[in-house]
Protein backbone atom coordinates (compact mmCIF):
# COMPACT_ATOMS: atom_id res chain seq x y z
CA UNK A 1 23.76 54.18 49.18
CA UNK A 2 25.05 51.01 47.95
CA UNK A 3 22.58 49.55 46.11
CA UNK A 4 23.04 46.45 43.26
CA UNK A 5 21.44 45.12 40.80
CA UNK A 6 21.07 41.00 40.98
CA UNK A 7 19.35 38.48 39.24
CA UNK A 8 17.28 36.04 41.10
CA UNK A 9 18.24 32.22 40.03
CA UNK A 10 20.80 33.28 37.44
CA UNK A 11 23.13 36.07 36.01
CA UNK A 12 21.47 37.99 33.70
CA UNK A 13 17.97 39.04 32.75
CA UNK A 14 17.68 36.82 29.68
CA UNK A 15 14.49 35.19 28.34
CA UNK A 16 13.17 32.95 25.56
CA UNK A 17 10.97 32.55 23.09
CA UNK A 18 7.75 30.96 23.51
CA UNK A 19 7.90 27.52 21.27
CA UNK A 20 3.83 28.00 20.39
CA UNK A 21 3.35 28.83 16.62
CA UNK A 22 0.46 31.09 17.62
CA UNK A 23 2.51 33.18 20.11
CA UNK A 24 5.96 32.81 18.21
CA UNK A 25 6.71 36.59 18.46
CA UNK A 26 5.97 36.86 22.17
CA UNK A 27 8.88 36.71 24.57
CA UNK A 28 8.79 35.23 28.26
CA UNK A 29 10.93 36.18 31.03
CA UNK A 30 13.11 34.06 32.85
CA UNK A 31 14.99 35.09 35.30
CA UNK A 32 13.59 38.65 36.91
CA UNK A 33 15.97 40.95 38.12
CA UNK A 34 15.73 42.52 41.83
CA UNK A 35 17.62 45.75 43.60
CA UNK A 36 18.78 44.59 46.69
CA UNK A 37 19.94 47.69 49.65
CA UNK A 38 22.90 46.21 51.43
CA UNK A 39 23.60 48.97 53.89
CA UNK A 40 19.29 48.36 54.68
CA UNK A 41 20.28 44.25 54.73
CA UNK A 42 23.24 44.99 56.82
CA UNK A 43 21.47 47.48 59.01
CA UNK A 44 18.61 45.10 59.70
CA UNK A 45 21.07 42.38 60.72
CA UNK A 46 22.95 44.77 63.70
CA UNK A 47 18.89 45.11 64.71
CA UNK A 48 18.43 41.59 64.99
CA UNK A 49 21.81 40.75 67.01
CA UNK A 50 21.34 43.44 69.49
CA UNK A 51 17.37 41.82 70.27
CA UNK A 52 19.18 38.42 70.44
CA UNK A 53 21.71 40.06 72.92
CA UNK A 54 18.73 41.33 74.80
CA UNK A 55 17.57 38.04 75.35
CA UNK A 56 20.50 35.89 76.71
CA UNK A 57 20.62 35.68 80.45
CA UNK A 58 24.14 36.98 81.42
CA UNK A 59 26.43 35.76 84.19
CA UNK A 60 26.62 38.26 87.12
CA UNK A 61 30.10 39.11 87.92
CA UNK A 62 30.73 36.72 91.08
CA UNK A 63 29.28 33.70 88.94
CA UNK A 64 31.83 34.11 86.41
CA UNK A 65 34.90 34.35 89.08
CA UNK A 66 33.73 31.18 90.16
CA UNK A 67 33.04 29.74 87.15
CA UNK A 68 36.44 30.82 86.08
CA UNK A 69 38.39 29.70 89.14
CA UNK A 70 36.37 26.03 88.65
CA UNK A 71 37.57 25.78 85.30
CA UNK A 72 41.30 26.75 85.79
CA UNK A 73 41.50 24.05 88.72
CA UNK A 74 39.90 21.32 86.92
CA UNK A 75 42.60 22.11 84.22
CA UNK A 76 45.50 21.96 86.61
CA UNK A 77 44.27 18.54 88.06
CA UNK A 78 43.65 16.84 84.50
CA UNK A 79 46.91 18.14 83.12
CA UNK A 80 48.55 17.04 86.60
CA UNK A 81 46.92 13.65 86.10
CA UNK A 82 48.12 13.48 81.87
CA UNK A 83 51.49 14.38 83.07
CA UNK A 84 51.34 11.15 85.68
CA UNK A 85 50.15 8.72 82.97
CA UNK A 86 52.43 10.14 81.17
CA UNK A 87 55.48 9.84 83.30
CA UNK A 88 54.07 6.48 84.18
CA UNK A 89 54.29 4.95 80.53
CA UNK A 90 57.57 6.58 79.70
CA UNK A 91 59.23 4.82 82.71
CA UNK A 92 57.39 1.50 81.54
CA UNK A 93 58.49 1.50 78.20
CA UNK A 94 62.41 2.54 78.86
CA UNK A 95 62.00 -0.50 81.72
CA UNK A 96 61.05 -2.69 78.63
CA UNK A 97 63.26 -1.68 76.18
CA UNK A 98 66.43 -1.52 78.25
């Protein structure tokens, strides 16, 4: 298993001393350490995308041909309709500078 040790808010498990001169041999904790699992972390995340998958409505198979034929059409007219303007400025602009 792959399991780490890592500090929460910091890098190491380090404390301090207490500044009170009654409790000057006392010693507080400041950053507390914590073992994480990553194989449980990454486990639980494949879990949670394959509920999420679960949940999205998906296209049935003549929705996406027509989807797809929609979108390939509307990209052969605007690039048709570029190249135009296009065509159109160049022949302006030699017409000018000529």
């Amino acid at each position: 298993m792959l399991r780490t040790l890592v500090c929460i808010n910091g890098r190491s498990s380090a404390g301090r001393a207490l500044v009170s001169k009654t409790r000057c041999r006392e010693f507080e904790s400041l950053r507390p350490c914590k073992q994480y699992n990553y194989m449980e972390k990454l486990t639980k995340f494949f879990e949670s995308v394959v509920a999420e998958f679960k949940k999205v409505s998906w296209p049935t198979q003549q929705e996406l041909i027509d989807n797809t034929i929609i979108v390939v059409v509307f990209s052969i007219i605007l690039s048709a309709f570029i190249f135009g303007v296009d065509q159109l400025y160049s022949t302006v602009l030699e017409a000018i500078y000529k």
